[in-house]
Protein backbone atom coordinates (compact mmCIF):
# COMPACT_ATOMS: atom_id res chain seq x y z
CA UNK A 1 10.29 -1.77 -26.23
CA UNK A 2 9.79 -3.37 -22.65
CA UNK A 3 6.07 -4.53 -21.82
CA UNK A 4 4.01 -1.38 -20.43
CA UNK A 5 3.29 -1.57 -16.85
CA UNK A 6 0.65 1.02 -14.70
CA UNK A 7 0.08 0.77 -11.49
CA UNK A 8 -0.25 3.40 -8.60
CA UNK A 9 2.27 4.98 -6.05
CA UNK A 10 1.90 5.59 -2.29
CA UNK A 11 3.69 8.05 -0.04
CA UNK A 12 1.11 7.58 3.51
CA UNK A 13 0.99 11.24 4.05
CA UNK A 14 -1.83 12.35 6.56
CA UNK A 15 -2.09 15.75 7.12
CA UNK A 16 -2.16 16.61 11.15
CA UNK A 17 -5.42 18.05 10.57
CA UNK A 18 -7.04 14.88 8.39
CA UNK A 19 -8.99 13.72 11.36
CA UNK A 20 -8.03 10.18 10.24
CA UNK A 21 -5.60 8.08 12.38
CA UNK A 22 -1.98 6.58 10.76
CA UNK A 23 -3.50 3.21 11.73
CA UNK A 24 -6.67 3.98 9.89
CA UNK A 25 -5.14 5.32 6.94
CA UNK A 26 -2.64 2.01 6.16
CA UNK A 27 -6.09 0.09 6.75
CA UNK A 28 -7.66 1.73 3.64
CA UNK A 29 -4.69 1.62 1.59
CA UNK A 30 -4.28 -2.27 2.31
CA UNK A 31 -7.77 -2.40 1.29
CA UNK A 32 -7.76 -0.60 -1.83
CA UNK A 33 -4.35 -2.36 -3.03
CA UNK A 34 -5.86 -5.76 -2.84
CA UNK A 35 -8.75 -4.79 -4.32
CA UNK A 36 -6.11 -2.58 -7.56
CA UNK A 37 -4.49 -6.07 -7.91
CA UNK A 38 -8.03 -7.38 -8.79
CA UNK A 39 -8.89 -5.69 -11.81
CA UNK A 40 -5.57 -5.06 -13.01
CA UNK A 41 -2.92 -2.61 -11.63
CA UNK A 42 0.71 -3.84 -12.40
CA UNK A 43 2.73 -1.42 -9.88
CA UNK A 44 2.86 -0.31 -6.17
CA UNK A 45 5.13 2.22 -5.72
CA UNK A 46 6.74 3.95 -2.67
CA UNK A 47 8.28 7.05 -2.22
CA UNK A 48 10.61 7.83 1.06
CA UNK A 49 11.05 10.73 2.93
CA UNK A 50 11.75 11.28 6.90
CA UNK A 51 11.17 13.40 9.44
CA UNK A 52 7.71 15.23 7.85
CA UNK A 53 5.00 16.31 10.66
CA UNK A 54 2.55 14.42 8.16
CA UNK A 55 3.78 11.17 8.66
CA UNK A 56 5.75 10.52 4.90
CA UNK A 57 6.79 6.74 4.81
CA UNK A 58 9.69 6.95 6.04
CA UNK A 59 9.96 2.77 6.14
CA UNK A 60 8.69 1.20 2.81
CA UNK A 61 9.57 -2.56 3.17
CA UNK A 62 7.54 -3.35 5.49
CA UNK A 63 4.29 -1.86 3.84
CA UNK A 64 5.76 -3.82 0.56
CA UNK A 65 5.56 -7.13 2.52
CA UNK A 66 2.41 -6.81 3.97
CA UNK A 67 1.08 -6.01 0.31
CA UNK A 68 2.90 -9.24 -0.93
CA UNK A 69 0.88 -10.81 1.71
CA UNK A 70 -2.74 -9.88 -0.29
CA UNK A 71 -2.09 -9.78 -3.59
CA UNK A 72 -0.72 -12.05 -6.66
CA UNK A 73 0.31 -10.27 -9.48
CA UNK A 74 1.18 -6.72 -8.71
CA UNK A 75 5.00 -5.35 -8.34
CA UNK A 76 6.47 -3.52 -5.68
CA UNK A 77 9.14 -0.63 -6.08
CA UNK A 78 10.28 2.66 -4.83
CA UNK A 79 10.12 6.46 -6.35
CA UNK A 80 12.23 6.80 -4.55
CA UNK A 81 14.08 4.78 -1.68
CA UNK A 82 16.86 7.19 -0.19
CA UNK A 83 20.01 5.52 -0.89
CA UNK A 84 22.28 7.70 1.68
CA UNK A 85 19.95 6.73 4.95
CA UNK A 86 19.90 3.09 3.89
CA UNK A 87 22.82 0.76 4.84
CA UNK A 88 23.66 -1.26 1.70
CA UNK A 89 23.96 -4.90 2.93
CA UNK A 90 20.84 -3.94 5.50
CA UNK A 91 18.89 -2.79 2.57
CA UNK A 92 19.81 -6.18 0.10
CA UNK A 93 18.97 -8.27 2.66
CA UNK A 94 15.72 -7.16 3.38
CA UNK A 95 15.18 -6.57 -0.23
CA UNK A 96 15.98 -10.73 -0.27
CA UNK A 97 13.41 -11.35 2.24
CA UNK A 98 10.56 -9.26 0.89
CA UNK A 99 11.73 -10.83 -2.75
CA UNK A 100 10.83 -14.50 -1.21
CA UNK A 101 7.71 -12.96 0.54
CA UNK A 102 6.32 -11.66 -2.56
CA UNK A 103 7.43 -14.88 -5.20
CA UNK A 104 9.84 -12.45 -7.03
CA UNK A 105 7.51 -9.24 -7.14
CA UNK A 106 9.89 -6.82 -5.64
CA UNK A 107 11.92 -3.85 -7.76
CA UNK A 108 14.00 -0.84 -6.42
CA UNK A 109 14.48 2.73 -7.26
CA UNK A 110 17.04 4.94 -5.91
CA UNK A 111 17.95 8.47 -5.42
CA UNK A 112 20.43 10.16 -3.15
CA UNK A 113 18.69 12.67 -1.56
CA UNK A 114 18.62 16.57 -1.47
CA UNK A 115 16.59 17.87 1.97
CA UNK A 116 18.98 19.14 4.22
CA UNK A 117 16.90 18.26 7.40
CA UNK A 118 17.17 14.88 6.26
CA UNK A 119 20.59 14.48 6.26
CA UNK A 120 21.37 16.26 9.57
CA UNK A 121 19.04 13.78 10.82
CA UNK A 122 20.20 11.21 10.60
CA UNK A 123 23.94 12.87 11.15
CA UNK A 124 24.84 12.61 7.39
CA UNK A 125 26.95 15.57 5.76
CA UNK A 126 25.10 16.49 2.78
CA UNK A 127 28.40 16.40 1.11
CA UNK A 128 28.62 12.85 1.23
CA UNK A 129 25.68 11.94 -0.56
CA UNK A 130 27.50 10.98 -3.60
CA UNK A 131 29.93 8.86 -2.31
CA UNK A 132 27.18 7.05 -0.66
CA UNK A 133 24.79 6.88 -3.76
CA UNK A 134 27.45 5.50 -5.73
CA UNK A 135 28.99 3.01 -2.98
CA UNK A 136 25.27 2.05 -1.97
CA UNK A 137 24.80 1.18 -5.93
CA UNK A 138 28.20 -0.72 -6.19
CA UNK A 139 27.43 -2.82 -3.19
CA UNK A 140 23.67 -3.95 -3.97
CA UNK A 141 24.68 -5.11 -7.29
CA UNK A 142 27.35 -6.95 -5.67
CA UNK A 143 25.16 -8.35 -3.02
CA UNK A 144 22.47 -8.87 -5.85
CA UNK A 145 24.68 -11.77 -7.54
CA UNK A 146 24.74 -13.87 -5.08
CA UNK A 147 28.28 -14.28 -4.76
CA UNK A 148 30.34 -13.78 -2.12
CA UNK A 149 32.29 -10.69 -2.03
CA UNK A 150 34.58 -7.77 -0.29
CA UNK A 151 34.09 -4.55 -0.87
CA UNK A 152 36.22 -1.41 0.21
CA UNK A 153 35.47 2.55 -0.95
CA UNK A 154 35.14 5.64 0.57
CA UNK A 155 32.21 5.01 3.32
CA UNK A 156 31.73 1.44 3.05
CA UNK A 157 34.32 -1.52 3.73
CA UNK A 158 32.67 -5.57 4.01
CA UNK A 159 34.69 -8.62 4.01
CA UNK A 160 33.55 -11.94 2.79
CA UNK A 161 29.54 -11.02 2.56
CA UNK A 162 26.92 -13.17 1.37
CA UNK A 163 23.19 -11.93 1.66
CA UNK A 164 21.18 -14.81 2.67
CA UNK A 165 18.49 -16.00 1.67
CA UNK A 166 18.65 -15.92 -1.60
CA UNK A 167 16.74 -13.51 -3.90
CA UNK A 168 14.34 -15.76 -6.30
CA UNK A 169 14.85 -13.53 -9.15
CA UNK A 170 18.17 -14.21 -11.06
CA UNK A 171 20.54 -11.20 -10.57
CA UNK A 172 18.13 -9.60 -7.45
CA UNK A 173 15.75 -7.19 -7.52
CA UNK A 174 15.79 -5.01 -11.00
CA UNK A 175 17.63 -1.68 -10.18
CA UNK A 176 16.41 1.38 -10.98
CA UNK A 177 18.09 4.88 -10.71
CA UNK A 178 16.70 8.59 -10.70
CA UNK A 179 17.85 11.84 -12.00
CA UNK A 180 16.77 15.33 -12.46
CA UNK A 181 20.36 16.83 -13.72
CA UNK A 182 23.20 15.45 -16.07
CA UNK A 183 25.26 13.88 -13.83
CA UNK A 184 22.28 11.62 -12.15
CA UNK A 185 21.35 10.75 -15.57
CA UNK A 186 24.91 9.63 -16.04
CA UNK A 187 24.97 7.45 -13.33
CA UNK A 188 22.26 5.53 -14.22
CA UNK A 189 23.86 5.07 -17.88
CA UNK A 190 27.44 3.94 -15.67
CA UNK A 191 26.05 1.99 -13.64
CA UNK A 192 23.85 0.37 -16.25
CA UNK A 193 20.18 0.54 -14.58
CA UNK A 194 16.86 1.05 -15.83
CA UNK A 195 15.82 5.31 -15.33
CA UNK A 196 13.50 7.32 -13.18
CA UNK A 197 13.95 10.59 -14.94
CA UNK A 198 12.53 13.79 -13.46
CA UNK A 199 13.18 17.97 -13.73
CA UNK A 200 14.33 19.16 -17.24
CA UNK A 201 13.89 16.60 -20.17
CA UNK A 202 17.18 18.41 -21.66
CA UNK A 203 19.18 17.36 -18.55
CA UNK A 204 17.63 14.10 -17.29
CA UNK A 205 16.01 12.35 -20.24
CA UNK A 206 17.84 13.53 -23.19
CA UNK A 207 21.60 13.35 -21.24
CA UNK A 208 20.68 9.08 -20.41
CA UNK A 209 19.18 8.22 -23.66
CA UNK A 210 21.99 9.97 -25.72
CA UNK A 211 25.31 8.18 -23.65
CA UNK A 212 23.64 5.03 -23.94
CA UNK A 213 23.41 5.99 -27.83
CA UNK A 214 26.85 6.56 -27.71
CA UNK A 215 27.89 3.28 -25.93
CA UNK A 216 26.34 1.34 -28.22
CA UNK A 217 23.06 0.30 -25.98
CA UNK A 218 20.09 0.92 -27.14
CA UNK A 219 17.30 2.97 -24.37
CA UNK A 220 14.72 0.69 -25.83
CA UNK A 221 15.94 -2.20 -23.80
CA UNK A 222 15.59 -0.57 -20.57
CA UNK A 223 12.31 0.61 -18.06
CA UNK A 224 11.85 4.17 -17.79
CA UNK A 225 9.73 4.51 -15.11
CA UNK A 226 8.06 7.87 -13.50
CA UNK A 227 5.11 9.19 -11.30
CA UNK A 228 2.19 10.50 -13.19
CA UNK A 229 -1.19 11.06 -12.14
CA UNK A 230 -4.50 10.22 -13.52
CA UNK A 231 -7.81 11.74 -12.53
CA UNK A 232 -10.75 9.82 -15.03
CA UNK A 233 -13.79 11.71 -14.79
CA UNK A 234 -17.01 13.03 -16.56
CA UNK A 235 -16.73 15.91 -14.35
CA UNK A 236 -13.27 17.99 -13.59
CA UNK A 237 -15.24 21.38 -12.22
CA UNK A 238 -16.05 19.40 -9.54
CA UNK A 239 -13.86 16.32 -9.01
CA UNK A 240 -10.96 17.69 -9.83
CA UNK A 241 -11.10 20.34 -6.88
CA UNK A 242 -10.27 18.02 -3.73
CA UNK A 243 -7.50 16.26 -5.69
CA UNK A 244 -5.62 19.84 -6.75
CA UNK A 245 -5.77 21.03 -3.28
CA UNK A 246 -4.26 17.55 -2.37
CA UNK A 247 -1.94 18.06 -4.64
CA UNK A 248 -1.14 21.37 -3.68
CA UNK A 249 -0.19 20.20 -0.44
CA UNK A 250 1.78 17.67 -1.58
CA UNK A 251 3.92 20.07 -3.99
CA UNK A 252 4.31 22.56 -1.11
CA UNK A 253 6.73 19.96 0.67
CA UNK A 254 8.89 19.55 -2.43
CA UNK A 255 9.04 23.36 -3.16
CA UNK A 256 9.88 23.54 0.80
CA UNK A 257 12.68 20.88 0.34
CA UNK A 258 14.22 22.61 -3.23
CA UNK A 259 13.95 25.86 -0.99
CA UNK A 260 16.24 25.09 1.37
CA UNK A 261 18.28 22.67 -0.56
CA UNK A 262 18.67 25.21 -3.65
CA UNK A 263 18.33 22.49 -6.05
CA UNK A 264 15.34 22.35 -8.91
CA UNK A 265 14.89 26.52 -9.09
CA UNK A 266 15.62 28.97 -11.49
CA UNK A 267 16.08 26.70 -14.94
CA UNK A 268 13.93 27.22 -17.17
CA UNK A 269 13.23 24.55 -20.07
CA UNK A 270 10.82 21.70 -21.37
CA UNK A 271 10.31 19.54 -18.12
CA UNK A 272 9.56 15.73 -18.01
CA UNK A 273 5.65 15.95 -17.57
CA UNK A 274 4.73 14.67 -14.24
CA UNK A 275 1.56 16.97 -13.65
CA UNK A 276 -2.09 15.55 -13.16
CA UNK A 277 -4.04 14.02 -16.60
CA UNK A 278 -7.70 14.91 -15.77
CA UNK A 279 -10.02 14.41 -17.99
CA UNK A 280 -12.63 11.79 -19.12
CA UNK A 281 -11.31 8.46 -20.67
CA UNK A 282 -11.05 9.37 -24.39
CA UNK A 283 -8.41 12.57 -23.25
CA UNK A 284 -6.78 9.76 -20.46
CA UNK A 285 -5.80 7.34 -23.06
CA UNK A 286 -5.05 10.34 -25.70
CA UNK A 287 -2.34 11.64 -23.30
CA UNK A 288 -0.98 8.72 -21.84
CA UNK A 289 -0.58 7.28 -25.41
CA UNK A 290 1.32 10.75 -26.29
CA UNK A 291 3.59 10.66 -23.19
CA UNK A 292 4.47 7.44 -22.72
CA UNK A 293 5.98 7.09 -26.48
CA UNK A 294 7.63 10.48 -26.77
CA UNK A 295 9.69 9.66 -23.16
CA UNK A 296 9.67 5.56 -23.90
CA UNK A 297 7.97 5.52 -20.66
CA UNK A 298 7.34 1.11 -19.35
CA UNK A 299 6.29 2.07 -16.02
CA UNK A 300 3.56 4.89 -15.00
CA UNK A 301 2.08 4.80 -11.50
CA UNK A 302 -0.71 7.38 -10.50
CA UNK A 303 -1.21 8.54 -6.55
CA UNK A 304 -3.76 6.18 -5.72
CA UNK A 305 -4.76 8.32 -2.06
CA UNK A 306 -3.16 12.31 -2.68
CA UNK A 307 -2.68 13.15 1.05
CA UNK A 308 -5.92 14.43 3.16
CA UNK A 309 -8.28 12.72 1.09
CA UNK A 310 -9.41 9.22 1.52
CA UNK A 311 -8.84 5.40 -0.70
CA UNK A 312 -12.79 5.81 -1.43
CA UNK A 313 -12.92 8.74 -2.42
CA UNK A 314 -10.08 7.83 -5.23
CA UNK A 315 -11.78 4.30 -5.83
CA UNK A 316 -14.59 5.32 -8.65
CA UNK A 317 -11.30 7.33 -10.96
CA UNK A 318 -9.25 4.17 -10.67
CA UNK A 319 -11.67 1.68 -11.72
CA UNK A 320 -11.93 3.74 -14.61
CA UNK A 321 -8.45 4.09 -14.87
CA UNK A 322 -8.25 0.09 -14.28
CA UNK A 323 -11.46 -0.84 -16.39
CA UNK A 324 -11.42 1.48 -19.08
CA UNK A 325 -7.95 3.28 -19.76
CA UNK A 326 -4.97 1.24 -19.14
CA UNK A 327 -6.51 -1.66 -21.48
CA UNK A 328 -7.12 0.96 -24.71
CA UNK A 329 -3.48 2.42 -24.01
CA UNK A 330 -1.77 -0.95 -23.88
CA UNK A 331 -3.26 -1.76 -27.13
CA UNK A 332 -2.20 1.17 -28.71
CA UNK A 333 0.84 1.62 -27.21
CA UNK A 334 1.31 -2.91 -28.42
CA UNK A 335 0.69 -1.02 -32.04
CA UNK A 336 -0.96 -2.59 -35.28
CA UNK A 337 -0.28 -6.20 -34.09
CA UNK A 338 -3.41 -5.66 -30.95
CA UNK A 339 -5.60 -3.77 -33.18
């Protein structure tokens, strides 16, 4: 199994009501990320979304590269970046500048999309998403060689491309794909990436892990990555309560988005956890150690700032998190060799 990595995810969503400024609010994160990279996180994740009153990063390469610029060790990847709204050779080469900018830190995620207010703005059919997922795919693992190469589909024709510079790690930026129904998972097993599974386990999970089975690969030698959230604490009753109405705030976009998109309602079935682990740091590690080997998770990130609330009020959970639970479920998780 791949080494286990946890680390925490950002999405910059301030409510209009927050009192805080946008300015304000990247000034805390940078501050709190340098100080995650101290004592241990492994991840900073992104996700992308446009167009929300609430200001969700809509632009995550930029925040990646001014992380880069403060910290050492930590990785920086997406959860997702939207592959429709992002031109493919636009997207490699930045992702080749921010890979030289962070000394080969830099990973990528990628989903095609499902709110329809995205698409119309930015004048996109949804109809097309597919094309453009799986064009977007083919042409960043073109541009990830280092080759040069032409290239001519549906939506996207190059001739004679190089990206420049180059990307310092050997093949470019690891790839990562997300799914939440059977044919998502399928293109991740196609297309040969590592998997950011989400919805039903039955459709997402089970569907990858069984046609790599089948083609003679084995899921073991691939990152499964996903979003799950960690609140360490002595005291739910009373810590937990800012963080779930956070968190109801952040759900209500998603149900929003599934709303008017009619995907993600109505099936019923065992889900890929991604709901909040409260709980002090004996039922953290418990639960982590549970979930992470019945999905093969390699790659948990927790919201580090849930959206209204502030880095310091998050800072005394994930030193705990940090100090006390990643390093007991990494030995566990390393089995009878670390004990």
């Amino acid at each position: 199994m791949q080494p286990l990595r946890i680390g925490v995810a950002y999405d910059f969503r301030n409510p209009p009501d927050s009192g805080v400024s946008d300015r304000r609010l990247y000034e805390e994160v940078l501050d709190q990320v340098r100080w995650l990279d101290q004592i241990g996180a492994d991840l900073a994740w992104f996700t992308e979304h446009h167009f929300v009153d609430d200001g969700y990063l809509p632009s995550w390469v930029p925040v990646a590269g001014a992380m880069a610029g403060i910290t050492e060790r930590m990785r920086f990847g997406t959860d997702i970046c939207l592959m429709p709204f992002n031109h493919p050779i636009r997207l490699a080469e930045d992702l080749a500048v921010l890979d030289n900018l962070s000394g080969g830190r830099v990973e990528l995620g990628l989903g095609m999309g499902y709110a329809p207010h995205e698409f119309r703005g930015f004048g996109l059919p949804v109809s097309r998403r597919v094309s453009l997922m799986n064009e977007g795919i083919e042409v960043l693992k073109a541009c990830f060689t280092g080759e040069r190469f032409s290239f001519s589909g549906k939506r996207y024709r190059f001739e004679d491309v190089q990206i420049t510079p180059g990307y310092v790690q050997e093949g470019g930026p690891p790839l990562y794909v997300a799914a939440m129904s059977e044919a998502g998972a399928m293109r991740a097993a196609d297309y040969d990436t590592h998997f950011l599974p989400q919805g039903l386990k039955a459709r997402s999970y089970d569907t990858w892990a069984n046609a790599l089975v089948a083609s003679g690969r084995n899921p073991a030698d691939y990152r499964v990555g996903i979003i799950r959230s960690v609140l360490v604490t002595d005291d739910r009753e009373s810590d937990w309560q800012p963080v779930r109405a956070a968190e109801r705030y952040r759900m209500a976009l998603y149900q929003r988005f599934f709303e008017e998109s009619g995907e993600g309602l109505g099936e019923r079935g065992e889900p890929v956890p991604q709901t909040w682990i409260v709980g002090d740091a004996a039922h953290c590690v418990e639960t982590l150690v549970d979930f992470i080997r019945t999905f093969g998770i390699t790659d948990l990130v927790s919201m580090a700032v849930p959206p209204g609330m502030r880095a310091e009020q998050m800072n005394g959970s994930l030193e705990r998190l940090f100090r006390d639970v990643v390093p007991e479920v990494k030995r566990i998780i390393a089995g009878p060799s670390a004990d």
